[in-house]
PDB file of N, CA and C in Angstrom:
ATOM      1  N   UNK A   1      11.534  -5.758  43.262  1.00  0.00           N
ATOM      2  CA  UNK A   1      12.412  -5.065  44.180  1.00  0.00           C
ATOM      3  C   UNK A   1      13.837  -5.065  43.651  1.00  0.00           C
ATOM      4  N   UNK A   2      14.844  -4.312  43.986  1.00  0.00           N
ATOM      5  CA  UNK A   2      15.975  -3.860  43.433  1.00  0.00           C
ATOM      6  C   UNK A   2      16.466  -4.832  44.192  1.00  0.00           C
ATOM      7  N   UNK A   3      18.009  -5.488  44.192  1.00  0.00           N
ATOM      8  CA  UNK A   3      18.707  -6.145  44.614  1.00  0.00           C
ATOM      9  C   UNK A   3      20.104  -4.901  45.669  1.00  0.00           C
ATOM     10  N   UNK A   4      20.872  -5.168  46.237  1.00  0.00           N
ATOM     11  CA  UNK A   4      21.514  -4.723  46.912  1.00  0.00           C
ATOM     12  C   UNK A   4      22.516  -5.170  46.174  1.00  0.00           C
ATOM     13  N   UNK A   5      23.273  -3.741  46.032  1.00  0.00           N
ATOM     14  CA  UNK A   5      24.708  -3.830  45.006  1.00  0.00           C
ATOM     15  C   UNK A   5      25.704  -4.449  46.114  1.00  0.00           C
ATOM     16  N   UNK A   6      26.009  -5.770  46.015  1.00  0.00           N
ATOM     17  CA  UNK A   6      27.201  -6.437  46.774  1.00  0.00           C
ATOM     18  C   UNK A   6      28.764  -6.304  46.268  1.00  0.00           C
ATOM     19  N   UNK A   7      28.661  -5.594  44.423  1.00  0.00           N
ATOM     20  CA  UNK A   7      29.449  -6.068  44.427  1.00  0.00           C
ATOM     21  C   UNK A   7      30.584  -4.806  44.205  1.00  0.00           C
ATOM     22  N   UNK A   8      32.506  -5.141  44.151  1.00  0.00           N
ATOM     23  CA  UNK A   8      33.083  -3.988  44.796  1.00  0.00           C
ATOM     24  C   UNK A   8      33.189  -2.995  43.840  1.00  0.00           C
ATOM     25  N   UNK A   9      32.636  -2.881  42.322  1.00  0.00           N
ATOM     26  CA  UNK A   9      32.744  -1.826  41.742  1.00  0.00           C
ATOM     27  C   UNK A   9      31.844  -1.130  41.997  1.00  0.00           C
ATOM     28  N   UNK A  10      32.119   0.490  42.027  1.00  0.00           N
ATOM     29  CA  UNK A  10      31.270   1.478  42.077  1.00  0.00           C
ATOM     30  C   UNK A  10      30.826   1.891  41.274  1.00  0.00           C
ATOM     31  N   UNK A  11      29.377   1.748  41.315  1.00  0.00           N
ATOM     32  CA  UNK A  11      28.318   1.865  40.453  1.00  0.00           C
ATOM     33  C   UNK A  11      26.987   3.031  40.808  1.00  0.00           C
ATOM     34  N   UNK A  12      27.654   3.702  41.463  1.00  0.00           N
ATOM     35  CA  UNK A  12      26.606   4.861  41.864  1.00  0.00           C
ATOM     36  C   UNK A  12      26.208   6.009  40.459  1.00  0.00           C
ATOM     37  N   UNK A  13      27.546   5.943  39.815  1.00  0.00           N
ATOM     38  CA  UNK A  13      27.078   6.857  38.531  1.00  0.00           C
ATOM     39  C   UNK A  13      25.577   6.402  37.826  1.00  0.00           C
ATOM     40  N   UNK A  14      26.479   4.968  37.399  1.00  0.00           N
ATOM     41  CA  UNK A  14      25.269   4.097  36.605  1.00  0.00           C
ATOM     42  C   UNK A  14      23.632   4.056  37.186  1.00  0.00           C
ATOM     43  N   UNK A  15      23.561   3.625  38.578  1.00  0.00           N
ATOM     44  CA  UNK A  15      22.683   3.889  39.423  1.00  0.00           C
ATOM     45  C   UNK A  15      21.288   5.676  39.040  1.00  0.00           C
ATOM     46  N   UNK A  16      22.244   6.042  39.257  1.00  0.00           N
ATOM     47  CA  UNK A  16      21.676   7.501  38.747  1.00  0.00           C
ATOM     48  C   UNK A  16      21.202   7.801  37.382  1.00  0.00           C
ATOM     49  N   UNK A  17      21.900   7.673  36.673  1.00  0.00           N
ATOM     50  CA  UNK A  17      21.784   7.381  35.249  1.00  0.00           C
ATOM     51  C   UNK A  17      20.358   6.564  35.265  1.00  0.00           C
ATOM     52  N   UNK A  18      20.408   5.537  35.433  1.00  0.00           N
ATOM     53  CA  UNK A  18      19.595   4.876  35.527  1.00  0.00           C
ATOM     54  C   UNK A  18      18.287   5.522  36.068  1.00  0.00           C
ATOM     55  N   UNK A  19      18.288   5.944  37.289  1.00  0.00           N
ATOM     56  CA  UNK A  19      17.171   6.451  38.101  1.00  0.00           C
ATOM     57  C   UNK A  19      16.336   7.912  37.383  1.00  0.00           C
ATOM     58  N   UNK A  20      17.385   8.370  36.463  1.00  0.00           N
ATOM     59  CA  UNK A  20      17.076   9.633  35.936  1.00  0.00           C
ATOM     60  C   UNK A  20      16.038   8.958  34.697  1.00  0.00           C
ATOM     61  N   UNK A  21      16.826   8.215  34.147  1.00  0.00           N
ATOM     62  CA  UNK A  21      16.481   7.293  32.420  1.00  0.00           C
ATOM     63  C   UNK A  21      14.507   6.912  32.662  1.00  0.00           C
ATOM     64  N   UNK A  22      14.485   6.259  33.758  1.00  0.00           N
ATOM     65  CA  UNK A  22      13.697   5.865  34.349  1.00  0.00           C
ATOM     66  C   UNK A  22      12.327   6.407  34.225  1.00  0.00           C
ATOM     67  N   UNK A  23      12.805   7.497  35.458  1.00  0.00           N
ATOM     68  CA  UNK A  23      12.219   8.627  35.727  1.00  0.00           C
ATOM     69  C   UNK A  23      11.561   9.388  34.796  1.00  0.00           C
ATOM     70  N   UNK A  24      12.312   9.796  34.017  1.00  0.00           N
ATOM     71  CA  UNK A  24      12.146  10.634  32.226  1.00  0.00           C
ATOM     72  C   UNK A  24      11.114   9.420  31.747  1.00  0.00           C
ATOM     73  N   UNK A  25      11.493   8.271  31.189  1.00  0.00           N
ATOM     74  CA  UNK A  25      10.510   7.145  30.318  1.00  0.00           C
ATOM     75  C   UNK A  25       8.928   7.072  31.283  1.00  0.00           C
ATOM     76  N   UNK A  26       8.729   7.449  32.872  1.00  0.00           N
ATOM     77  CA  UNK A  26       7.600   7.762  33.551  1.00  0.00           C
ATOM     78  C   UNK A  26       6.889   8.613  33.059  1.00  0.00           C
ATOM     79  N   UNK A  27       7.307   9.894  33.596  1.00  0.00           N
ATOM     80  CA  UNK A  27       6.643  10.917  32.507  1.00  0.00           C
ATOM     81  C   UNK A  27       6.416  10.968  31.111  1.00  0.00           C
ATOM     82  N   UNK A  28       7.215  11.073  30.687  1.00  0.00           N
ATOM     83  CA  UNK A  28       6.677  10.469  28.949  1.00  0.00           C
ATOM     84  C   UNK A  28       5.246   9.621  29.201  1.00  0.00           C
ATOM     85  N   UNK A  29       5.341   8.296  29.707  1.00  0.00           N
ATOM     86  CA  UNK A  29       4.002   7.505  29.582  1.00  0.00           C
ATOM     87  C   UNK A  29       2.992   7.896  30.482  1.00  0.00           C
ATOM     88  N   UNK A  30       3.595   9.166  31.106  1.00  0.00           N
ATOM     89  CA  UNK A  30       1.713   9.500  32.144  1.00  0.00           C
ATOM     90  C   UNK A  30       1.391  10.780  31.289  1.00  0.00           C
ATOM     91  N   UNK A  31       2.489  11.455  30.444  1.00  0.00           N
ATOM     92  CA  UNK A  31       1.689  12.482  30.027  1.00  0.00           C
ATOM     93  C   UNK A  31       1.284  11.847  28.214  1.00  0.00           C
ATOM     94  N   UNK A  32       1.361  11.016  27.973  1.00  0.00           N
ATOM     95  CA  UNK A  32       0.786  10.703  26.790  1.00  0.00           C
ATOM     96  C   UNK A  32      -1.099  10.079  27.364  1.00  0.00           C
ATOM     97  N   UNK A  33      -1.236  10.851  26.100  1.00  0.00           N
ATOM     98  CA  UNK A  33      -2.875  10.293  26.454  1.00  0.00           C
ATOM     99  C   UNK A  33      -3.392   9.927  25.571  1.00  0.00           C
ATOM    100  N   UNK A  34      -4.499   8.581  25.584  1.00  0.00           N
ATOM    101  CA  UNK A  34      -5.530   7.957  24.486  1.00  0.00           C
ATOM    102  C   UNK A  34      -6.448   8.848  23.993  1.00  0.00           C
ATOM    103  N   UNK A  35      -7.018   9.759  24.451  1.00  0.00           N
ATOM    104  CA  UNK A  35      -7.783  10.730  23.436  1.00  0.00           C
ATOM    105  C   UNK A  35      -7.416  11.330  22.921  1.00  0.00           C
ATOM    106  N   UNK A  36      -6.396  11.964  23.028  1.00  0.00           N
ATOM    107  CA  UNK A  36      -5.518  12.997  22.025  1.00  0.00           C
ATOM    108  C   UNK A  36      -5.082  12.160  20.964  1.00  0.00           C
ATOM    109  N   UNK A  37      -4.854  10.810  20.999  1.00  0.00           N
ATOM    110  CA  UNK A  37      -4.194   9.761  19.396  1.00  0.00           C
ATOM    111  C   UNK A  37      -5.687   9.741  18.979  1.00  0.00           C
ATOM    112  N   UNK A  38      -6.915   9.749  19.392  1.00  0.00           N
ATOM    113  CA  UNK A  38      -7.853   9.509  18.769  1.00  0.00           C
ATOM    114  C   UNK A  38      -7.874  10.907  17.841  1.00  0.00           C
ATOM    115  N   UNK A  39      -7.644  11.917  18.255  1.00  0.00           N
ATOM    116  CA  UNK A  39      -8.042  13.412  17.812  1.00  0.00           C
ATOM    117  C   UNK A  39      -6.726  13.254  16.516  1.00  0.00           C
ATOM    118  N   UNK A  40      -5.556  12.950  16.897  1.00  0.00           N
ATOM    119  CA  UNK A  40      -4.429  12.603  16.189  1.00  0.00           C
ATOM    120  C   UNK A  40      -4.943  11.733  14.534  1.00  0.00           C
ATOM    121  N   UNK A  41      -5.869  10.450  14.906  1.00  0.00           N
ATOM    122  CA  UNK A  41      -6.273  10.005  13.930  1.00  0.00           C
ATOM    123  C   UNK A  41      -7.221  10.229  13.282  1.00  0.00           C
ATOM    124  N   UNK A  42      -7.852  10.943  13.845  1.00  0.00           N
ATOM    125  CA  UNK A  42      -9.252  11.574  12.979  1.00  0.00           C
ATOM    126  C   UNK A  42      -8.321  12.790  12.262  1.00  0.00           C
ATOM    127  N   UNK A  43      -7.877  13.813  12.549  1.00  0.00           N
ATOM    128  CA  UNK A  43      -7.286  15.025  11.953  1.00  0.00           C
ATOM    129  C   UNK A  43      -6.813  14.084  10.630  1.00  0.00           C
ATOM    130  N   UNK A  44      -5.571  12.983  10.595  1.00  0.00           N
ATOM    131  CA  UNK A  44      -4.391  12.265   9.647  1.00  0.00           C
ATOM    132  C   UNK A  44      -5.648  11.578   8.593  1.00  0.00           C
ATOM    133  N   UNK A  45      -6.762  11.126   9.091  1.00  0.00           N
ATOM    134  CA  UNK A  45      -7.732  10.575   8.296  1.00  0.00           C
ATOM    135  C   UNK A  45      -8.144  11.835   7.472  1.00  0.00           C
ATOM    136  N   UNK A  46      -8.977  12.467   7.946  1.00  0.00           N
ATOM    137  CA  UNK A  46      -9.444  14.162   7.020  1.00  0.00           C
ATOM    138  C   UNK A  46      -8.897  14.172   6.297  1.00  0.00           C
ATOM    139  N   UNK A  47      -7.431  14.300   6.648  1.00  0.00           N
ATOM    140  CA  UNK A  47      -6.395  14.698   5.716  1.00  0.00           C
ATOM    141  C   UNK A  47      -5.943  14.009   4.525  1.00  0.00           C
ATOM    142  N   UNK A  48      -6.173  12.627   5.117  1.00  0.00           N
ATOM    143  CA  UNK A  48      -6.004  11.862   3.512  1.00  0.00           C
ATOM    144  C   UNK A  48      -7.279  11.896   3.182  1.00  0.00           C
ATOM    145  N   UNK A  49      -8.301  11.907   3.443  1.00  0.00           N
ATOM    146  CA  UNK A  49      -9.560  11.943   2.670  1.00  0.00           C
ATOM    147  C   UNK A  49      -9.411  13.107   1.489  1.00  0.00           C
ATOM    148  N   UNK A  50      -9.003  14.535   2.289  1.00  0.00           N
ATOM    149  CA  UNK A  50      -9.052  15.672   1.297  1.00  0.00           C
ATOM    150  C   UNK A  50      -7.907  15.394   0.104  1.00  0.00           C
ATOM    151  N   UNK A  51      -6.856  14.970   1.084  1.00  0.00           N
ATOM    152  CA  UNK A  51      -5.774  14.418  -0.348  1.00  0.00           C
ATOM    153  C   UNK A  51      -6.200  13.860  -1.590  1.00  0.00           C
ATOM    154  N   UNK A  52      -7.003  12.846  -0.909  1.00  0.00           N
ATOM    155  CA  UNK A  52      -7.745  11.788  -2.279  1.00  0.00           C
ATOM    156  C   UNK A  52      -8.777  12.556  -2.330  1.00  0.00           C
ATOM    157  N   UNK A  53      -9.785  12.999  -2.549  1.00  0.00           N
ATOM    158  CA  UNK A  53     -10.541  13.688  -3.026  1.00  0.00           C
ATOM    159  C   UNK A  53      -9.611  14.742  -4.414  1.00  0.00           C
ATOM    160  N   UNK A  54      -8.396  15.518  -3.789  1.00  0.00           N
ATOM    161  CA  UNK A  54      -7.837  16.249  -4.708  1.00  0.00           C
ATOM    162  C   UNK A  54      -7.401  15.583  -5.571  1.00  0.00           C
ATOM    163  N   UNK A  55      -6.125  14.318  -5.183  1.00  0.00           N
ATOM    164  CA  UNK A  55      -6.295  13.483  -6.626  1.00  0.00           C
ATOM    165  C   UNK A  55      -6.785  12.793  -7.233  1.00  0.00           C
ATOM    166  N   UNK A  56      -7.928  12.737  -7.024  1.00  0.00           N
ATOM    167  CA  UNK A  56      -9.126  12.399  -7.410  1.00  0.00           C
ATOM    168  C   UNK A  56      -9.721  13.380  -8.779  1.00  0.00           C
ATOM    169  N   UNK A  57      -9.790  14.570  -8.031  1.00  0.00           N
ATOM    170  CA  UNK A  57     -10.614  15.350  -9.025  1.00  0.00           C
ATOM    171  C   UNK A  57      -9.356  15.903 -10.002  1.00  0.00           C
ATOM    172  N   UNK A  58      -8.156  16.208  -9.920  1.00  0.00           N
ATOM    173  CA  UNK A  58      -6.759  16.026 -10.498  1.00  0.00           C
ATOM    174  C   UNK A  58      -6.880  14.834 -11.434  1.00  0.00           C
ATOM    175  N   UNK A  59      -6.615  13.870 -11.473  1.00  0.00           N
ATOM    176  CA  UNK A  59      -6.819  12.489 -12.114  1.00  0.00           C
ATOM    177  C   UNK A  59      -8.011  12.870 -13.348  1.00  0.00           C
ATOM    178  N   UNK A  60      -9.289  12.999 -12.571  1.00  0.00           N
ATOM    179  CA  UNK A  60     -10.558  13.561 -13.726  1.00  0.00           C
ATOM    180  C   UNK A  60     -10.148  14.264 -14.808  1.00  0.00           C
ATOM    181  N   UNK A  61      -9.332  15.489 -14.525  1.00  0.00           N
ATOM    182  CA  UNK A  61      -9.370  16.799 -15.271  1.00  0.00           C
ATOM    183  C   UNK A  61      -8.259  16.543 -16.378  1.00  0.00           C
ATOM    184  N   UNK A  62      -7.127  15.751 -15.805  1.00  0.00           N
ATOM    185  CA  UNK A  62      -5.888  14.941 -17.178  1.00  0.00           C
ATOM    186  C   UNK A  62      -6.688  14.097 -17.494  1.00  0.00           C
ATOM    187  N   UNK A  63      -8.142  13.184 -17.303  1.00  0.00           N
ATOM    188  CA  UNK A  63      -8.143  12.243 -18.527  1.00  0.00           C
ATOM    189  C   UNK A  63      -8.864  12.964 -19.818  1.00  0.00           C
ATOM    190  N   UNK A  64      -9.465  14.011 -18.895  1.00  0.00           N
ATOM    191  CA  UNK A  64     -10.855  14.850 -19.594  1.00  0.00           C
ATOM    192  C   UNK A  64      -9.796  15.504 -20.438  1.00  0.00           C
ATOM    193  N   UNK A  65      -8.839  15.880 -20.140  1.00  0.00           N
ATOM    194  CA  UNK A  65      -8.076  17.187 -21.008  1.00  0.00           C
ATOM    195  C   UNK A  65      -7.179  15.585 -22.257  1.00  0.00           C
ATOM    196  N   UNK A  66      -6.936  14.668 -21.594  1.00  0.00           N
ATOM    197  CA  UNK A  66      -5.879  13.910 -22.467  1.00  0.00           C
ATOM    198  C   UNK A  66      -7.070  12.963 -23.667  1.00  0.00           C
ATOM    199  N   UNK A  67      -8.239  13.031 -23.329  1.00  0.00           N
ATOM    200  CA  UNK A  67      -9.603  12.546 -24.590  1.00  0.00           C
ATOM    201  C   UNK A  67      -9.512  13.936 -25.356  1.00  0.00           C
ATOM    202  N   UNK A  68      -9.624  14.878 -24.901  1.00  0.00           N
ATOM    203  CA  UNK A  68      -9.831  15.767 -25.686  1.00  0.00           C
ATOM    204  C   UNK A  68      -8.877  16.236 -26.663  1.00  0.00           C
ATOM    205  N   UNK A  69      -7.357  15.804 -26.297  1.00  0.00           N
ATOM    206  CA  UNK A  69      -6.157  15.849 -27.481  1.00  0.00           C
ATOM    207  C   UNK A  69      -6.536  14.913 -28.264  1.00  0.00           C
ATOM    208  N   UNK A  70      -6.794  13.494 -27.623  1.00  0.00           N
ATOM    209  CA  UNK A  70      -6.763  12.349 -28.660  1.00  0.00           C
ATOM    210  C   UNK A  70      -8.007  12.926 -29.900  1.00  0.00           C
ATOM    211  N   UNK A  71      -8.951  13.394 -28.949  1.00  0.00           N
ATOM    212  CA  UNK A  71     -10.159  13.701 -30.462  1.00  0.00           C
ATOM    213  C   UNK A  71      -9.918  14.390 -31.484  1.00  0.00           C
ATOM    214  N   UNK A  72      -9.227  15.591 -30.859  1.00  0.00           N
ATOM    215  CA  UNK A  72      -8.157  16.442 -31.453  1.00  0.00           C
ATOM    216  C   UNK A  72      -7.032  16.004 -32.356  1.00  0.00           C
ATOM    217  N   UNK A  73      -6.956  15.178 -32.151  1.00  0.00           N
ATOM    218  CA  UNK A  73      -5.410  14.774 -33.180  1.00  0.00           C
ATOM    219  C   UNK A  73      -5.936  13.558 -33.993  1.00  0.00           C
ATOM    220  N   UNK A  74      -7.431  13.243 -33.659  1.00  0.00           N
ATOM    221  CA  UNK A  74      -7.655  12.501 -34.322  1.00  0.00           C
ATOM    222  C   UNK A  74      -7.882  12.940 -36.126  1.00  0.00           C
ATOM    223  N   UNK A  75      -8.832  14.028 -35.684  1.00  0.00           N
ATOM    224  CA  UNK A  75      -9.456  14.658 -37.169  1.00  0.00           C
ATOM    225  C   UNK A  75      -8.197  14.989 -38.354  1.00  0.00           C
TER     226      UNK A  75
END
């Protein structure tokens, strides 16, 4: 429970401020929802999967191309 402002500065601005601040940080946490971060982390996962997959197959194709200079510069 709130306390009763006794004391003689006026504090009704702050009060409001406050009640608004409040208010706003409510909404924020009723409209955030746990299934949508799940959907959030599956999409960010995919996404690095396909990442690494690309440098993955990137990585392959410079060692394949950088053996094939060395054989090359070997002769």
């Amino acid at each position: 429970m709130a306390r009763a402002n006794l004391s003689s500065i006026d504090t009704t601005t702050g009060d409001k401020l406050a009640f608004y601040g409040n208010r706003e940080k409510a909404t924020m946490k009723q409209s955030y929802n746990q299934e949508e971060k799940k959907v959030d982390k599956q999409l960010i996962n995919s996404r690095k999967q396909d990442n690494l997959a690309k440098a993955k197959a990137k990585a392959k194709k410079k060692a394949k191309l950088a053996k094939a200079s060395k054989k090359r510069n070997k002769k």
